[in-house]
PDB file of N, CA and C in Angstrom:
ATOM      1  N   UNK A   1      72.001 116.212  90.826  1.00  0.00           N
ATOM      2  CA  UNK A   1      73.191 116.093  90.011  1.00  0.00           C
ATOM      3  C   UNK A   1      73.589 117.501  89.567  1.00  0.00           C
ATOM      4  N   UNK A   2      74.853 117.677  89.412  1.00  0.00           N
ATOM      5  CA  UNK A   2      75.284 119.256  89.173  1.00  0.00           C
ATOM      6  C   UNK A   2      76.222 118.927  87.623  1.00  0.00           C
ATOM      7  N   UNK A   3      76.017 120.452  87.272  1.00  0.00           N
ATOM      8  CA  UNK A   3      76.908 120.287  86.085  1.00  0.00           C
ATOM      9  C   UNK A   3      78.145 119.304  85.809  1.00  0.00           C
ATOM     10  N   UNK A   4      79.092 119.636  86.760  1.00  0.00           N
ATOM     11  CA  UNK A   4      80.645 119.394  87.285  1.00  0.00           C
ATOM     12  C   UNK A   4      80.487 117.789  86.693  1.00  0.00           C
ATOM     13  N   UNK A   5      78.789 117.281  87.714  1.00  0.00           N
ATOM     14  CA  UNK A   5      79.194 115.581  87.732  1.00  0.00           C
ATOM     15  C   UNK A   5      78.986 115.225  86.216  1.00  0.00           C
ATOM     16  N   UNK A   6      78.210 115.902  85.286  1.00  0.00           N
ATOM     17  CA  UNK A   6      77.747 115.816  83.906  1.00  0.00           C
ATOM     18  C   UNK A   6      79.028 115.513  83.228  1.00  0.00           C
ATOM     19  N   UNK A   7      79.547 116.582  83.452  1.00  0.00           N
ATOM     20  CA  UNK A   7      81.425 116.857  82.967  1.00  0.00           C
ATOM     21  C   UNK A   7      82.374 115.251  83.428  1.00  0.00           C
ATOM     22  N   UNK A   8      81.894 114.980  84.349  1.00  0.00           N
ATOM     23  CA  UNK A   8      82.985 113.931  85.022  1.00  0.00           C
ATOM     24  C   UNK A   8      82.350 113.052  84.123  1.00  0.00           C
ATOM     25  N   UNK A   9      81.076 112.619  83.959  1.00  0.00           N
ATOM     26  CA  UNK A   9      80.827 111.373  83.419  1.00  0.00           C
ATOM     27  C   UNK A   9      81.069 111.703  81.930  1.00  0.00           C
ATOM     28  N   UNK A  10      81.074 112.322  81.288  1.00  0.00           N
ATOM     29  CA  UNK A  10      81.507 112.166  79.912  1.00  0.00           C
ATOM     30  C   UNK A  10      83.027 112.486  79.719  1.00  0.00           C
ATOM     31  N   UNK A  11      83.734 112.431  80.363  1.00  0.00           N
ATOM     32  CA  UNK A  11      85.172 113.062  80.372  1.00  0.00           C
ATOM     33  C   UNK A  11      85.954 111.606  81.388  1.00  0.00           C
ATOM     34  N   UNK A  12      85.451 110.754  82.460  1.00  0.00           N
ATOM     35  CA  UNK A  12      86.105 109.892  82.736  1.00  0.00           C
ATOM     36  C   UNK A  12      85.533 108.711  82.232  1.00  0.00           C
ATOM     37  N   UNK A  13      86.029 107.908  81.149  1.00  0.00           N
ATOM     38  CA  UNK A  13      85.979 106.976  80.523  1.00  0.00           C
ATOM     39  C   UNK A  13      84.463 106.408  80.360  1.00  0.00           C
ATOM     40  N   UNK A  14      84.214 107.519  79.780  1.00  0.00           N
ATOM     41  CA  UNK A  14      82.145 107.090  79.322  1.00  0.00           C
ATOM     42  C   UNK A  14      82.117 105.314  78.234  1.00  0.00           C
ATOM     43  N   UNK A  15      81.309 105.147  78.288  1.00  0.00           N
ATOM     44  CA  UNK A  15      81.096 103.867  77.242  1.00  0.00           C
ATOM     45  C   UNK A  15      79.544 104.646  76.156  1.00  0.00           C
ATOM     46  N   UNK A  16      79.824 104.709  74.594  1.00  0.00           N
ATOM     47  CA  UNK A  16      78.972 105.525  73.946  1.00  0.00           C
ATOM     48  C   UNK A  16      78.128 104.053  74.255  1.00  0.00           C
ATOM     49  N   UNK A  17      76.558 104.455  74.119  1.00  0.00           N
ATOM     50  CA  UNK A  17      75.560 104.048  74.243  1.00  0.00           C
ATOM     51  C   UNK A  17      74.890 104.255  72.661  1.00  0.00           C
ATOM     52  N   UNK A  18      74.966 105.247  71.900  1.00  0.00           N
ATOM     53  CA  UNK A  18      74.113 105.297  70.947  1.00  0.00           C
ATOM     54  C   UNK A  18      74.400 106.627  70.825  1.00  0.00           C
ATOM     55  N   UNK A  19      74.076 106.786  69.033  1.00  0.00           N
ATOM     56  CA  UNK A  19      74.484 108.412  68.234  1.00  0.00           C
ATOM     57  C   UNK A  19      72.827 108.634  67.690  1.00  0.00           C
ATOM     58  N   UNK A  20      72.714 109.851  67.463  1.00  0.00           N
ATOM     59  CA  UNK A  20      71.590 110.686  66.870  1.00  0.00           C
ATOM     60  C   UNK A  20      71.712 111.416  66.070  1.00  0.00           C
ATOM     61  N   UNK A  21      70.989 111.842  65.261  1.00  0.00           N
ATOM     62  CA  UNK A  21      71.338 113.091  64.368  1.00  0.00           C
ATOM     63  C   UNK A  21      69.741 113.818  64.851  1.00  0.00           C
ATOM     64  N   UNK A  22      69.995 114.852  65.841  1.00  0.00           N
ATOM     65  CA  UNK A  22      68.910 116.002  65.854  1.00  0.00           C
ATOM     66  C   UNK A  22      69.392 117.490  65.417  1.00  0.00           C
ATOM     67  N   UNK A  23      68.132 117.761  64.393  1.00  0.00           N
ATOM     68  CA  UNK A  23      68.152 119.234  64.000  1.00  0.00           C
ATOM     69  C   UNK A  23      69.587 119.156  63.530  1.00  0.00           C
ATOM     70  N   UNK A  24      69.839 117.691  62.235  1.00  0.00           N
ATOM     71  CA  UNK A  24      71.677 118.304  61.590  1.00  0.00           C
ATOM     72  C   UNK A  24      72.616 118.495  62.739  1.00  0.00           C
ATOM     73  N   UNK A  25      72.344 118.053  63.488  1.00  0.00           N
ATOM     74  CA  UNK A  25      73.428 117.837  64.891  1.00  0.00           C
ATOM     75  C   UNK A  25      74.044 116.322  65.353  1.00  0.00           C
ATOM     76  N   UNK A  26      74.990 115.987  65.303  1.00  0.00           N
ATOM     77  CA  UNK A  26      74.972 114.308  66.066  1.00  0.00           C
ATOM     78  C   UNK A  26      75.107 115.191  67.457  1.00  0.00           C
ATOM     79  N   UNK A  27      74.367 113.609  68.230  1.00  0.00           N
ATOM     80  CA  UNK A  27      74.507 113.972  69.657  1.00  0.00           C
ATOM     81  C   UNK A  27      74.987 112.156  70.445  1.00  0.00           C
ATOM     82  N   UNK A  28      75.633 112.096  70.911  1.00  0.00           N
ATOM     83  CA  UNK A  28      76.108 110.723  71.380  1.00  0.00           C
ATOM     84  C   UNK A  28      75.378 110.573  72.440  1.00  0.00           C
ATOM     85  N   UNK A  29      74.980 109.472  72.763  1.00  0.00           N
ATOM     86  CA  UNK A  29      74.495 108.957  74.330  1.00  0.00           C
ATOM     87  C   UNK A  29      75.396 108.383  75.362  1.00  0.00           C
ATOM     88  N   UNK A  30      75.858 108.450  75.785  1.00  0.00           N
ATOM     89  CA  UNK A  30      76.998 107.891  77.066  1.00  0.00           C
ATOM     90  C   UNK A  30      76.341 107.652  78.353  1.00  0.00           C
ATOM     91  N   UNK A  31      77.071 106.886  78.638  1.00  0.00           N
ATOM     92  CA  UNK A  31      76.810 106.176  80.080  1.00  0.00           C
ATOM     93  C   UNK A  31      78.495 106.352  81.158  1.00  0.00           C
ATOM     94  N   UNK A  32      78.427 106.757  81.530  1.00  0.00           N
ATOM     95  CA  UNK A  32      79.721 107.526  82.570  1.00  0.00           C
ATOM     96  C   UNK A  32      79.137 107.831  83.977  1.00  0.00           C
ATOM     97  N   UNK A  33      80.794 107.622  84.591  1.00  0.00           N
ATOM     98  CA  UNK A  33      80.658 107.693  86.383  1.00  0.00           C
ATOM     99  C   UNK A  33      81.622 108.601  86.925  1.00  0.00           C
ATOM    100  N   UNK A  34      80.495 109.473  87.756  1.00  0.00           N
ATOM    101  CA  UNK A  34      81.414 110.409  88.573  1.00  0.00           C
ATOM    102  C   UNK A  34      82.527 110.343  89.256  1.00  0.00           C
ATOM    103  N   UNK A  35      83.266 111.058  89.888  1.00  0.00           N
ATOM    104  CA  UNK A  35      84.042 110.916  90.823  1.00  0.00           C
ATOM    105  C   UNK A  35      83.528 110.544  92.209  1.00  0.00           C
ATOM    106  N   UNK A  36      82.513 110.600  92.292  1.00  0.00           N
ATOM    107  CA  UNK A  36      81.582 110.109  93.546  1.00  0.00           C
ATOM    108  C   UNK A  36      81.007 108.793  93.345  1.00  0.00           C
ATOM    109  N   UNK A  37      80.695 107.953  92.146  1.00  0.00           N
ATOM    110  CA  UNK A  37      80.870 106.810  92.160  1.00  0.00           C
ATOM    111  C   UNK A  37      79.135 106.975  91.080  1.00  0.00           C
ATOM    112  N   UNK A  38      78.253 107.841  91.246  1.00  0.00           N
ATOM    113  CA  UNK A  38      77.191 107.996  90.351  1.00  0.00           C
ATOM    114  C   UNK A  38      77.481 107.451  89.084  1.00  0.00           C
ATOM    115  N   UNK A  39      76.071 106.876  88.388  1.00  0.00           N
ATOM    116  CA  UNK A  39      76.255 106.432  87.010  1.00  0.00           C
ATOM    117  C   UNK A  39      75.213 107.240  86.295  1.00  0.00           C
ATOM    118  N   UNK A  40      75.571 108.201  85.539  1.00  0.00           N
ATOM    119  CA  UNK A  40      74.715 109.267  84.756  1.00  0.00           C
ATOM    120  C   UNK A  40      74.273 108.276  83.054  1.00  0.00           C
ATOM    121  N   UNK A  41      73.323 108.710  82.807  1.00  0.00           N
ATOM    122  CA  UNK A  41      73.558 108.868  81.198  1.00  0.00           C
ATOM    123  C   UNK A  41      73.076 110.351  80.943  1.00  0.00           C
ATOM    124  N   UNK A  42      74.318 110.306  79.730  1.00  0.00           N
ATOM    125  CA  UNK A  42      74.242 111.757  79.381  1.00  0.00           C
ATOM    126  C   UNK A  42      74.067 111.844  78.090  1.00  0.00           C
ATOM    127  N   UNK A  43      73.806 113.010  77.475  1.00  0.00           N
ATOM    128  CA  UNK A  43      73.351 113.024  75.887  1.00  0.00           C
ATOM    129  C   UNK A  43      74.144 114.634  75.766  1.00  0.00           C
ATOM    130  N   UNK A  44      74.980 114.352  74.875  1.00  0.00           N
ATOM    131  CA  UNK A  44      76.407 115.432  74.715  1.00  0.00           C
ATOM    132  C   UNK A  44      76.383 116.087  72.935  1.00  0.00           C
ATOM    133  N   UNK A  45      76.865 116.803  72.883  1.00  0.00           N
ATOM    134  CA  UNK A  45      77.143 117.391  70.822  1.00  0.00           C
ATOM    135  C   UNK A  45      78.406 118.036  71.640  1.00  0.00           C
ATOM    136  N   UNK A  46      78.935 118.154  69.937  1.00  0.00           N
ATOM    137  CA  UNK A  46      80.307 118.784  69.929  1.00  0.00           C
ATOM    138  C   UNK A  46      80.107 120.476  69.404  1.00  0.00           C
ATOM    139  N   UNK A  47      80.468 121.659  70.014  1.00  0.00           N
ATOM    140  CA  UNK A  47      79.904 122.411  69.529  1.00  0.00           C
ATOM    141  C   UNK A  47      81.983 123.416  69.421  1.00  0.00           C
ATOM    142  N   UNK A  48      82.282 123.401  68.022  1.00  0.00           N
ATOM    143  CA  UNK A  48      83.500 123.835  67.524  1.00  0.00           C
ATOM    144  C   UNK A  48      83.759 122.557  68.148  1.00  0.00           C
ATOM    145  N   UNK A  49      85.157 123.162  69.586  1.00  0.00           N
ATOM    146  CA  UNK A  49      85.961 122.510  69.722  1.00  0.00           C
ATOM    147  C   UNK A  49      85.949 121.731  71.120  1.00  0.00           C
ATOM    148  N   UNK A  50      84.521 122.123  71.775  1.00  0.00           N
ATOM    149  CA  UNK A  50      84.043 122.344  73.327  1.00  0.00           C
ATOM    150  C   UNK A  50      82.784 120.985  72.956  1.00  0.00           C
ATOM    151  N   UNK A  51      82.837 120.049  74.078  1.00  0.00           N
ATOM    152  CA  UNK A  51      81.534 119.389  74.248  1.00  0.00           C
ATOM    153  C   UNK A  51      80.395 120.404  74.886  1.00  0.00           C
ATOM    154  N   UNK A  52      79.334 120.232  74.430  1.00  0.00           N
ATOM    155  CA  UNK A  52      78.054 120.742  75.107  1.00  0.00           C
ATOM    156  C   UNK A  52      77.293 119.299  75.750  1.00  0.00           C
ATOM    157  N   UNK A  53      76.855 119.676  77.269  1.00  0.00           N
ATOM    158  CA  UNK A  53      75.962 118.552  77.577  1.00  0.00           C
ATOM    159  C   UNK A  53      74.684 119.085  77.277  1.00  0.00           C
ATOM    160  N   UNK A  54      73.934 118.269  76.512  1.00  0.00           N
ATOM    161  CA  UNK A  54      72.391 118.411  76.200  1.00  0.00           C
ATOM    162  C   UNK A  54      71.225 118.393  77.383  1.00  0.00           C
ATOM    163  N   UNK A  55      71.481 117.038  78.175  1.00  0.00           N
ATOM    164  CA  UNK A  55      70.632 116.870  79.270  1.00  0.00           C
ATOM    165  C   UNK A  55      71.509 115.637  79.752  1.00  0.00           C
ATOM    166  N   UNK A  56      71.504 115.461  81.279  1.00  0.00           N
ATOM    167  CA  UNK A  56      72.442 114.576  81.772  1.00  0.00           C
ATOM    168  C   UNK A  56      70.582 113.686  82.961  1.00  0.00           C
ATOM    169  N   UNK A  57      70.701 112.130  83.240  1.00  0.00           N
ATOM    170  CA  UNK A  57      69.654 112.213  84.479  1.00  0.00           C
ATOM    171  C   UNK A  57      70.460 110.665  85.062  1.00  0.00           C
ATOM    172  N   UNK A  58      69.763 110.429  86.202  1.00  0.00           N
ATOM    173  CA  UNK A  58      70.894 109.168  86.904  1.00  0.00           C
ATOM    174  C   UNK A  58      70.635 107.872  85.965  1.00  0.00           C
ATOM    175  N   UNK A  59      71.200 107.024  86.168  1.00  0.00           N
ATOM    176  CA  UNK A  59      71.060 105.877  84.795  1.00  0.00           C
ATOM    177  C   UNK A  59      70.107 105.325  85.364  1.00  0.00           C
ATOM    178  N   UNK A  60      69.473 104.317  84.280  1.00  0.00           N
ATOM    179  CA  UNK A  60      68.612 102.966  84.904  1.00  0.00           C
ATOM    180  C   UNK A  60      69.190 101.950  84.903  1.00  0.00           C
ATOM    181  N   UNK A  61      68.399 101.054  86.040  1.00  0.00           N
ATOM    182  CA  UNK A  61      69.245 100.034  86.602  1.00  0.00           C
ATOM    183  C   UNK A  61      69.528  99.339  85.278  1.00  0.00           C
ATOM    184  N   UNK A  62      68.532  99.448  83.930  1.00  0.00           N
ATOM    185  CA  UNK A  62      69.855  98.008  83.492  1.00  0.00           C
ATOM    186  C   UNK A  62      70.571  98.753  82.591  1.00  0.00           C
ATOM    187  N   UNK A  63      70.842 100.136  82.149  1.00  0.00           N
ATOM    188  CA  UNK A  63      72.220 100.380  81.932  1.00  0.00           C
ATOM    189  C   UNK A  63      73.347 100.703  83.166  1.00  0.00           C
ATOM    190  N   UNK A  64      73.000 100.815  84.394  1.00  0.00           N
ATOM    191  CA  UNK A  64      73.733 101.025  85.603  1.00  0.00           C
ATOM    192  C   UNK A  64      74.638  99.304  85.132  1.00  0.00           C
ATOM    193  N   UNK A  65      73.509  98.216  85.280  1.00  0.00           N
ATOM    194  CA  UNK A  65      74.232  96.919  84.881  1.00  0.00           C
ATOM    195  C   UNK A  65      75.098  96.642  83.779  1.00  0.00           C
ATOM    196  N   UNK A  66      74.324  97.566  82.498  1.00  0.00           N
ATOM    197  CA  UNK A  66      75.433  97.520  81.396  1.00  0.00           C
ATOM    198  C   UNK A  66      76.596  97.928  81.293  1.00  0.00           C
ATOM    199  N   UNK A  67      76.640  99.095  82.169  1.00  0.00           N
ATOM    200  CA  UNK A  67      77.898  99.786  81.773  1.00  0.00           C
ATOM    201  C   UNK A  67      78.740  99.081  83.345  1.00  0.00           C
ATOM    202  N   UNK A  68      78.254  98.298  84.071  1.00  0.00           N
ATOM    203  CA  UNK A  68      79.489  97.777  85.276  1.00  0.00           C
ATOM    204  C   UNK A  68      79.808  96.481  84.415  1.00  0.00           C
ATOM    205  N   UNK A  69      78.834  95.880  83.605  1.00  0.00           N
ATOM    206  CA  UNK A  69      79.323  94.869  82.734  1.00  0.00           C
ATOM    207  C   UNK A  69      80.616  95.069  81.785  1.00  0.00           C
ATOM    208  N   UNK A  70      80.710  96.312  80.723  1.00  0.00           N
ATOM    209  CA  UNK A  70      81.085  96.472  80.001  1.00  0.00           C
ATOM    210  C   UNK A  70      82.207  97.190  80.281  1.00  0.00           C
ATOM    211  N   UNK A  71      82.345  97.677  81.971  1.00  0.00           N
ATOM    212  CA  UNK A  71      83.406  98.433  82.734  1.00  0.00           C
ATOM    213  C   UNK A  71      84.139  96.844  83.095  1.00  0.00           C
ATOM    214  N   UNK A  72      83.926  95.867  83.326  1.00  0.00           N
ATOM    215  CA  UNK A  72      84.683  94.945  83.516  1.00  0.00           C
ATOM    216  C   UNK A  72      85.336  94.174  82.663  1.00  0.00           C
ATOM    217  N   UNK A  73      84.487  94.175  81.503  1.00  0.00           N
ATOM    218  CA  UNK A  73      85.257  93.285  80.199  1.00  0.00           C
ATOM    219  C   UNK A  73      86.314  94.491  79.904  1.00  0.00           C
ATOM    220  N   UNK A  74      86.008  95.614  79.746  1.00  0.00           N
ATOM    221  CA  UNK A  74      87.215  96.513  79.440  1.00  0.00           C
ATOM    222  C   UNK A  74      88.638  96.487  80.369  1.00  0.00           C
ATOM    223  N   UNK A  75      87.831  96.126  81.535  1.00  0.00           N
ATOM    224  CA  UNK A  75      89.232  96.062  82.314  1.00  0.00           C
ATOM    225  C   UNK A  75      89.671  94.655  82.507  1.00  0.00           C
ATOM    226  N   UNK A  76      89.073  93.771  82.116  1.00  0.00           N
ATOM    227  CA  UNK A  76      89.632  92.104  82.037  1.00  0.00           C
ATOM    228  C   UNK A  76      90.523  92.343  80.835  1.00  0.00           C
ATOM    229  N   UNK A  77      90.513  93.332  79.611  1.00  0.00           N
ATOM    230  CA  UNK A  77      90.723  93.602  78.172  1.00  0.00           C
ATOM    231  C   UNK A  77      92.143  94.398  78.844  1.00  0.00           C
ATOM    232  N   UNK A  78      92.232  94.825  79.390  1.00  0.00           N
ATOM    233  CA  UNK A  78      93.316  95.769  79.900  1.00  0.00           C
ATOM    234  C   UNK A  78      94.429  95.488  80.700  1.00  0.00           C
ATOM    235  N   UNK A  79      93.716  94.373  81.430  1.00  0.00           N
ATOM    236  CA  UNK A  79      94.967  93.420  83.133  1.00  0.00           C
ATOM    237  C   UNK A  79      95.363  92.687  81.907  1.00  0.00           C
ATOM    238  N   UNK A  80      94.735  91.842  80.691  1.00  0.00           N
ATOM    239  CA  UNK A  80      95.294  90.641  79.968  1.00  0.00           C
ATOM    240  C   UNK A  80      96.414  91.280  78.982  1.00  0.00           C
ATOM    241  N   UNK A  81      96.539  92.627  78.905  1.00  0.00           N
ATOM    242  CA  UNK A  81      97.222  92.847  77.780  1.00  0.00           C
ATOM    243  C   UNK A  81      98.696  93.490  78.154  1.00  0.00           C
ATOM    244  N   UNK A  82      98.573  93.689  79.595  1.00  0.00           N
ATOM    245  CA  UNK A  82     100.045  93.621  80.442  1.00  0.00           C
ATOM    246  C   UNK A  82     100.942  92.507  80.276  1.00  0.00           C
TER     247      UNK A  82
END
């Protein structure tokens, strides 16, 4: 996995997974998919005005399942409201 795809998955429509507070820092957990179709989870902070990725690794299968679950109710949430 390369930086770039880190960037894609938190930047094309991530689903947050869970927040932290390390070392007086929040850091969000996300679950996001590349432009290549990969499902990362990534662990991100906001540093000023710029995201920093913390550590990005490929998902496990049952958030790979959660987030195609939760990618579909969003988009059943989205065709119904046309």
């Amino acid at each position: 996995m390369t930086p770039r795809e880190a960037e894609e998955a938190v930047t094309l429509s991530p689903i947050d997974l869970q927040y932290q507070i390390r070392n007086g820092e929040l850091r969000v957990v996300q679950i996001g998919e590349t432009l290549g179709g990969k499902l990362l989870m990534v662990v991100s902070t906001m540093r000023g005005d710029k995201t920093r990725i913390v550590t990005a690794t490929p998902a496990k299968r049952k958030y790979r399942a959660r987030y195609l679950q939760m990618k579909e109710q969003r988009n059943d949430r989205t065709e119904g409201s046309t």
